[in-house]
Protein backbone atom coordinates (compact mmCIF):
# COMPACT_ATOMS: atom_id res chain seq x y z
CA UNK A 1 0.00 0.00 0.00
CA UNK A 2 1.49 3.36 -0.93
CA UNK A 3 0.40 6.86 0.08
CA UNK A 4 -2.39 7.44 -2.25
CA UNK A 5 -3.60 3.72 -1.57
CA UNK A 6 -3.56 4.61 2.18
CA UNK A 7 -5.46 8.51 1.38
CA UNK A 8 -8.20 6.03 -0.29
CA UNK A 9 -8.84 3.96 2.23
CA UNK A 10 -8.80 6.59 5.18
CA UNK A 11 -11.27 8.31 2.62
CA UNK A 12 -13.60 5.47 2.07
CA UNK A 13 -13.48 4.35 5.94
CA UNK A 14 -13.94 7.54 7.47
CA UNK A 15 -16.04 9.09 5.22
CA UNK A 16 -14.37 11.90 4.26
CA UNK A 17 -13.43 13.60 1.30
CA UNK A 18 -10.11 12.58 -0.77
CA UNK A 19 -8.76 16.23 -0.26
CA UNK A 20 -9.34 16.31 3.59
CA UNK A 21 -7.98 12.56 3.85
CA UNK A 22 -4.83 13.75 2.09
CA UNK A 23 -4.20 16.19 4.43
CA UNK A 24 -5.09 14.50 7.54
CA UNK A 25 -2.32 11.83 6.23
CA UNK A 26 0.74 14.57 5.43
CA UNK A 27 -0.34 15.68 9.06
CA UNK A 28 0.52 12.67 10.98
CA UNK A 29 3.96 11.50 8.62
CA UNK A 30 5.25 14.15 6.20
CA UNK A 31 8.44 14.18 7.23
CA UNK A 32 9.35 17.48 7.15
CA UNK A 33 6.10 18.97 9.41
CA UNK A 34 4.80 15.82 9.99
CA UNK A 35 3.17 15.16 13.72
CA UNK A 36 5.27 12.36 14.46
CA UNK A 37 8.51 13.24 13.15
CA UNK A 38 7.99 16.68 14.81
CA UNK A 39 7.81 15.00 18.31
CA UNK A 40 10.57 12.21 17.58
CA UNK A 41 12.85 16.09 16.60
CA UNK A 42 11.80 17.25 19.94
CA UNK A 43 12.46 13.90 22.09
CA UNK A 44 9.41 12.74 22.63
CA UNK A 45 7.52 9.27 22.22
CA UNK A 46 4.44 8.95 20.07
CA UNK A 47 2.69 5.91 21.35
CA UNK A 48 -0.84 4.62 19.93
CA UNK A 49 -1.89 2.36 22.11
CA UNK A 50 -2.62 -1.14 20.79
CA UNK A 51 -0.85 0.13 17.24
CA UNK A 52 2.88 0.77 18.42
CA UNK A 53 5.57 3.47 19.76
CA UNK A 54 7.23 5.28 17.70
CA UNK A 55 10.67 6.42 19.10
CA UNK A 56 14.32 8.08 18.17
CA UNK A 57 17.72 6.15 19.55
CA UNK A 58 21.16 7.20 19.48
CA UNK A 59 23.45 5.42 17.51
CA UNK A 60 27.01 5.99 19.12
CA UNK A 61 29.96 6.87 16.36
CA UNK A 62 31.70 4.07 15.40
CA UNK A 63 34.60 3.01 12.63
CA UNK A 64 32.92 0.80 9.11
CA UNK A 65 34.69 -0.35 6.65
CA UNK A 66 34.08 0.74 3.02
CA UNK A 67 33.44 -2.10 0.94
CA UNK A 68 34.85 -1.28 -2.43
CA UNK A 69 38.46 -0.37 -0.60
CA UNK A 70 38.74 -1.97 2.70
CA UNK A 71 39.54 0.89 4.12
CA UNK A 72 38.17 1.92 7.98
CA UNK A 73 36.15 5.14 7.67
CA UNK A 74 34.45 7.00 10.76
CA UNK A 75 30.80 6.86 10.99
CA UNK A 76 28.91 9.89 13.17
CA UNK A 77 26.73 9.47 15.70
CA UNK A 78 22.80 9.45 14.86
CA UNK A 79 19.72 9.40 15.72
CA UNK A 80 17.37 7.35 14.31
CA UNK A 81 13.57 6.76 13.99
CA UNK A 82 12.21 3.42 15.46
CA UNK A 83 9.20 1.88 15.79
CA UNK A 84 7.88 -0.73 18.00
CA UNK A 85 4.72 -3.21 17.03
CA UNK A 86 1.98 -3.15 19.83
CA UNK A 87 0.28 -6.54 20.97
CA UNK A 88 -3.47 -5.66 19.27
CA UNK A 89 -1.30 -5.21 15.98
CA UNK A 90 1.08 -8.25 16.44
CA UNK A 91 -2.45 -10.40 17.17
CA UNK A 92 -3.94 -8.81 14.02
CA UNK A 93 -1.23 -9.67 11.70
CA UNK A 94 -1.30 -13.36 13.78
């Protein structure tokens, strides 16, 4: 399912217009002004219960290798987005 599949569905299942469901989805994940990503920038956990958590870790900096050379390059510390399955969607999938 891609975005416009997922603007359909919201559309169909909510009853809402196409335009309105478009928006409501670039609300919760653009990822520029998004909801979500705008509270993993500013710390914070986003946690729908029975869906998941969505959450930002630290990766520390740490020496790689570059494959085509072999030689040991530096790699920066991160952080990156994460998310977590919750039991109700775990069962669902199950």
């Amino acid at each position: 399912m891609n975005k416009s599949d997922l603007v359909d569905a919201l559309a169909e299942a909510a009853g809402m217009t196409k335009a309105d469901a478009a928006r409501a989805v670039d609300a919760m994940f653009s990822p520029s002004r998004g909801i979500i990503s705008s509270a993993l920038n500013s710390g914070k956990r986003v946690q729908i219960t029975g869906f998941g958590t969505f959450e930002s870790k630290h990766r520390k900096a740490r020496q790689g290798r570059n494959p085509r050379t072999g030689e040991t390059i530096q790699i920066a510390a991160s952080n990156m987005p994460a998310f977590k399955a919750g039991k109700g969607l775990k069962d669902a999938v199950n």
